[in-house]
C-alpha atoms as a PDB file:
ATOM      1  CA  UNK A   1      10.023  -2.691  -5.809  1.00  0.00           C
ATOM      2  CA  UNK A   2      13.087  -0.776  -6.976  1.00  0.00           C
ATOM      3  CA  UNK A   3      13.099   1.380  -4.020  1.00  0.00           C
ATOM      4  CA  UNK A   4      13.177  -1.345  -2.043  1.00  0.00           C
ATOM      5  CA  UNK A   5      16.122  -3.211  -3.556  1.00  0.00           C
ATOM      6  CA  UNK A   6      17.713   0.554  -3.723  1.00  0.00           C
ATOM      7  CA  UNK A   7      16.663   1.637  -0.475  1.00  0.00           C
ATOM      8  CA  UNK A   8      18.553  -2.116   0.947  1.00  0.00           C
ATOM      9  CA  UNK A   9      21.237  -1.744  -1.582  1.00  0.00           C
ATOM     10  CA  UNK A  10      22.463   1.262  -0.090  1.00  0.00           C
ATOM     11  CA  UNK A  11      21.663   0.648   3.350  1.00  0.00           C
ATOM     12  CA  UNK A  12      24.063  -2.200   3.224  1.00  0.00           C
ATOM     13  CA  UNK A  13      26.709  -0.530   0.776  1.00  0.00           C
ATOM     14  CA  UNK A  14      27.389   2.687   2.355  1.00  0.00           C
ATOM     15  CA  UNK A  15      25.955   2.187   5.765  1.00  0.00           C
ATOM     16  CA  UNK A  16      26.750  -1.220   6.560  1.00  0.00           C
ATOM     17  CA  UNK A  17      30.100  -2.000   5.569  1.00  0.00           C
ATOM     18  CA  UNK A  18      28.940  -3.744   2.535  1.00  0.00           C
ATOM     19  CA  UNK A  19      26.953  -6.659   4.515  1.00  0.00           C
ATOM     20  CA  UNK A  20      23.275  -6.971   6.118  1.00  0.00           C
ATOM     21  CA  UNK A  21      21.689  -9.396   7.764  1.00  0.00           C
ATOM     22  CA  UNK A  22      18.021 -10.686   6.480  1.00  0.00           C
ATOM     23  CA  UNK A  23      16.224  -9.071   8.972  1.00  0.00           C
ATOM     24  CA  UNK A  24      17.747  -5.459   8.956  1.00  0.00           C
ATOM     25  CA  UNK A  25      17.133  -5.861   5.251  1.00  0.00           C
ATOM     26  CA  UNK A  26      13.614  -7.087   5.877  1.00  0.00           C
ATOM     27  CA  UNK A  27      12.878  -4.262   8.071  1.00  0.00           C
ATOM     28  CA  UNK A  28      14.280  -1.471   5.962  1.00  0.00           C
ATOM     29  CA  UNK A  29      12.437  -2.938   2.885  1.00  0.00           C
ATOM     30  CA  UNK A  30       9.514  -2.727   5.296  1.00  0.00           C
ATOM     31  CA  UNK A  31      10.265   0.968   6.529  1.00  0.00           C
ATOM     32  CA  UNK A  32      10.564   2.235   2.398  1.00  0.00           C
ATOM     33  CA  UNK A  33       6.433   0.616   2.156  1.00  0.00           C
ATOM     34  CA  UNK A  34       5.693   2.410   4.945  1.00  0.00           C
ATOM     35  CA  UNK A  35       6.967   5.920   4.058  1.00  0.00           C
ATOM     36  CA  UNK A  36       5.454   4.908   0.819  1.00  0.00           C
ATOM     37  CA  UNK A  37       2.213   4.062   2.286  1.00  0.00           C
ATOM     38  CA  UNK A  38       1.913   7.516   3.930  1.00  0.00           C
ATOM     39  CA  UNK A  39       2.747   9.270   0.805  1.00  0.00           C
ATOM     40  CA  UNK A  40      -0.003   7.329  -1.117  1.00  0.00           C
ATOM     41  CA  UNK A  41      -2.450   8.055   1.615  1.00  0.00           C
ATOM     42  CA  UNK A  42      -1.720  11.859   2.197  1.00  0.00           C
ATOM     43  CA  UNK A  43      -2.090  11.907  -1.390  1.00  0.00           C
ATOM     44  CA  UNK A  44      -5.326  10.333  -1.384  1.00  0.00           C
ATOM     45  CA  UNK A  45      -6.714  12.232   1.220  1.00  0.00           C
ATOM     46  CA  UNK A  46      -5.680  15.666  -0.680  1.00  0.00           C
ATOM     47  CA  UNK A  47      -7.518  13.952  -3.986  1.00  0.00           C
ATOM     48  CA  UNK A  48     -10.377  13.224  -2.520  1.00  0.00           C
ATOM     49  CA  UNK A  49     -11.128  16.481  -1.158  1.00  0.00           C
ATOM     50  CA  UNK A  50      -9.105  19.281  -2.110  1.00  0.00           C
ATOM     51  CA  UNK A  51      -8.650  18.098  -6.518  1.00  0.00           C
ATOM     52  CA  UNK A  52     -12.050  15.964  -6.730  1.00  0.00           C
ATOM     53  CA  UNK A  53     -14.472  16.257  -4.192  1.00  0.00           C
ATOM     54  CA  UNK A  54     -16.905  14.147  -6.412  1.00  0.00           C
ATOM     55  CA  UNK A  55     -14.717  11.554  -6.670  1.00  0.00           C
ATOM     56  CA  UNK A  56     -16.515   9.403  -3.779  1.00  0.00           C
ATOM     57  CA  UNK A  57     -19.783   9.996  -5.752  1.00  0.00           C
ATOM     58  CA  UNK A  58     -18.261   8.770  -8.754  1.00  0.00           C
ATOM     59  CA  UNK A  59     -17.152   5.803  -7.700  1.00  0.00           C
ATOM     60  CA  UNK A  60     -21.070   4.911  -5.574  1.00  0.00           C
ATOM     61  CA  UNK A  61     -22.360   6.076  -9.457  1.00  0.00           C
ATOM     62  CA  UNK A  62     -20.299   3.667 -11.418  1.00  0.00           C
ATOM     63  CA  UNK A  63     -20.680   0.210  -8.415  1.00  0.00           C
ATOM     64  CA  UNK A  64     -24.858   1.010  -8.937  1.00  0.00           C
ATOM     65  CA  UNK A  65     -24.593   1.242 -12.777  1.00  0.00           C
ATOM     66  CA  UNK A  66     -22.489  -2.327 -12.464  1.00  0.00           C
ATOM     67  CA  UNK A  67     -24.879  -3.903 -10.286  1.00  0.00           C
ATOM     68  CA  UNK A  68     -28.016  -3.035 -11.810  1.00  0.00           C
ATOM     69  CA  UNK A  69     -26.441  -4.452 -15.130  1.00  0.00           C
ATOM     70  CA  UNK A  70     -25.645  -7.474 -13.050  1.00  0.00           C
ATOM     71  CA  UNK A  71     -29.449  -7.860 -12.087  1.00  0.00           C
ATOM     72  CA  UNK A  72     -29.220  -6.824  -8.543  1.00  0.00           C
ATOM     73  CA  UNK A  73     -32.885  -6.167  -6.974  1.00  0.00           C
ATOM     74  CA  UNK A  74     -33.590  -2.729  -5.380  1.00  0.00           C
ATOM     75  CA  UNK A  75     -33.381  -3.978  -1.651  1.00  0.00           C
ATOM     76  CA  UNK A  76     -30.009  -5.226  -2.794  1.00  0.00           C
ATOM     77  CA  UNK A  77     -28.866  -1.921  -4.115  1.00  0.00           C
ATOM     78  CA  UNK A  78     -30.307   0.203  -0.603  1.00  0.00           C
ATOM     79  CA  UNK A  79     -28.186  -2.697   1.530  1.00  0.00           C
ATOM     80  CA  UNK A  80     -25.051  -1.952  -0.428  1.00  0.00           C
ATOM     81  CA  UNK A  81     -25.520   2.083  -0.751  1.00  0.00           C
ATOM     82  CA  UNK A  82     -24.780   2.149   3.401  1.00  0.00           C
ATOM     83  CA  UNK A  83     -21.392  -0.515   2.627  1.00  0.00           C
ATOM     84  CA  UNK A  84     -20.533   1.548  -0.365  1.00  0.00           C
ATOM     85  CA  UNK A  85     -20.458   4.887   1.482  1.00  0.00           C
ATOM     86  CA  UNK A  86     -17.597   3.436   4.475  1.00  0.00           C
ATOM     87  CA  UNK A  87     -15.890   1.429   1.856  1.00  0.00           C
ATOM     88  CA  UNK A  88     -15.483   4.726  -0.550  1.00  0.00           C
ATOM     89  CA  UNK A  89     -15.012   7.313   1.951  1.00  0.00           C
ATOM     90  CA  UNK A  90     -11.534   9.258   1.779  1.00  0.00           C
ATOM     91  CA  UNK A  91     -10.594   8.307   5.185  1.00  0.00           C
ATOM     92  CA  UNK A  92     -11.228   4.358   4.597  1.00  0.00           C
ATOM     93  CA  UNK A  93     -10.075   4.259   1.428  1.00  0.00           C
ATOM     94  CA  UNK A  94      -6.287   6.380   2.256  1.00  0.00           C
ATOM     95  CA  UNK A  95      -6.233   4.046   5.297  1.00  0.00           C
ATOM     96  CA  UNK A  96      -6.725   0.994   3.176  1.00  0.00           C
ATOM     97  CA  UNK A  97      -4.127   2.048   1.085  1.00  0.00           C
ATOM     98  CA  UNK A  98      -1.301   2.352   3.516  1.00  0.00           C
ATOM     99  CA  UNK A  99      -2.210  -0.942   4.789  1.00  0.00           C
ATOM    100  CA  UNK A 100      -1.952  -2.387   1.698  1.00  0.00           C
ATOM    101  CA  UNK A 101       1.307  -0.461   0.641  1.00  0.00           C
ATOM    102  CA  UNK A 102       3.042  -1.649   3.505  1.00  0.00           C
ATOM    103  CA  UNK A 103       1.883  -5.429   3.407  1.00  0.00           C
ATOM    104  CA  UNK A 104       3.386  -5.504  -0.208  1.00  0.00           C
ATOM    105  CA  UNK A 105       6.371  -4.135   0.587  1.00  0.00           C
ATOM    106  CA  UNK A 106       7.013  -6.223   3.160  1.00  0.00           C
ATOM    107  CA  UNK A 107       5.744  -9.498   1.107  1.00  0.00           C
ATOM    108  CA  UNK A 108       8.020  -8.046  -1.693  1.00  0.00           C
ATOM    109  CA  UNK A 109      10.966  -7.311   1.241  1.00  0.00           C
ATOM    110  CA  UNK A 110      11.367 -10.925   2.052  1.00  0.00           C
ATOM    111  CA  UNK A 111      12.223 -11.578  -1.423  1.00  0.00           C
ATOM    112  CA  UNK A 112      14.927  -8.827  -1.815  1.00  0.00           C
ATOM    113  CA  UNK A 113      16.130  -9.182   1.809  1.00  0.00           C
ATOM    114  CA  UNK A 114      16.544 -12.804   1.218  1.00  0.00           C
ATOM    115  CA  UNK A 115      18.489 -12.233  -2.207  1.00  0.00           C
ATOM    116  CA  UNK A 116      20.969  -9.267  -1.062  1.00  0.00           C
ATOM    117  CA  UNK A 117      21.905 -10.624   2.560  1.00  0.00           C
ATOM    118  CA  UNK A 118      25.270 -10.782   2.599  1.00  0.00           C
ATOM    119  CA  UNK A 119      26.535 -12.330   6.042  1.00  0.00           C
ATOM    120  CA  UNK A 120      29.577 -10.499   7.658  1.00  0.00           C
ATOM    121  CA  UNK A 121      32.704 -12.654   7.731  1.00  0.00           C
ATOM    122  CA  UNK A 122      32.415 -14.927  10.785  1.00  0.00           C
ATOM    123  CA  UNK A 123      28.876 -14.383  11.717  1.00  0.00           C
ATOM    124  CA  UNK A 124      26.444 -17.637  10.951  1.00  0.00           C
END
């Protein structure tokens, strides 16, 4: 959030004349989640299998350990292993991310765009 309301503070201070429109401030809240994003997801994708390779198997370990706690029945578990191997791999799970980063940023960029617009003189 507070590279957002930087990111559109500055945009508008020292590139803008000191005014921006909701919109150019909704986009360039939106273009700060999406550089974000990509940063998160390279960085997943260099977790996952450069620092901790084992990291997917981890996480299938620990969701098997919960649902057999939880009473799930064996025919369950083999249903969700297949699920559980997608929904944990690096690829899904660094794509996921950026999708994620980005829709909160923008969510959160409606907000800040809508508080720091600041309307040149003469324009509605």
């Amino acid at each position: 959030m507070v590279a957002i309301v930087l990111a559109i503070k500055h945009h508008r201070d020292n590139e803008l004349g000191g005014y921006i429109k909701y919109g150019r401030g909704l986009g360039m809240g939106t273009l700060v989640g999406l550089v974000m994003g990509v940063i998160t997801a390279v960085w997943m994708l260099i977790y996952m299998y450069v620092i901790d390779p084992e990291l997917q198997d981890k996480i299938k370990e620990m969701a098997m350990e919960q649902a057999i706690a939880n009473g799930a029945t064996e025919e369950a578990m083999e249903q969700g292993a297949g699920m559980m191997d997608f929904f944990t791999s690096p690829a899904f799970m660094s794509i996921a991310s950026l999708i994620g980063t980005v829709l909160v940023a923008f969510i959160m960029s409606l907000v800040v765009s809508a508080i720091m617009k600041k309307d040149p003189p003469g324009n509605v």
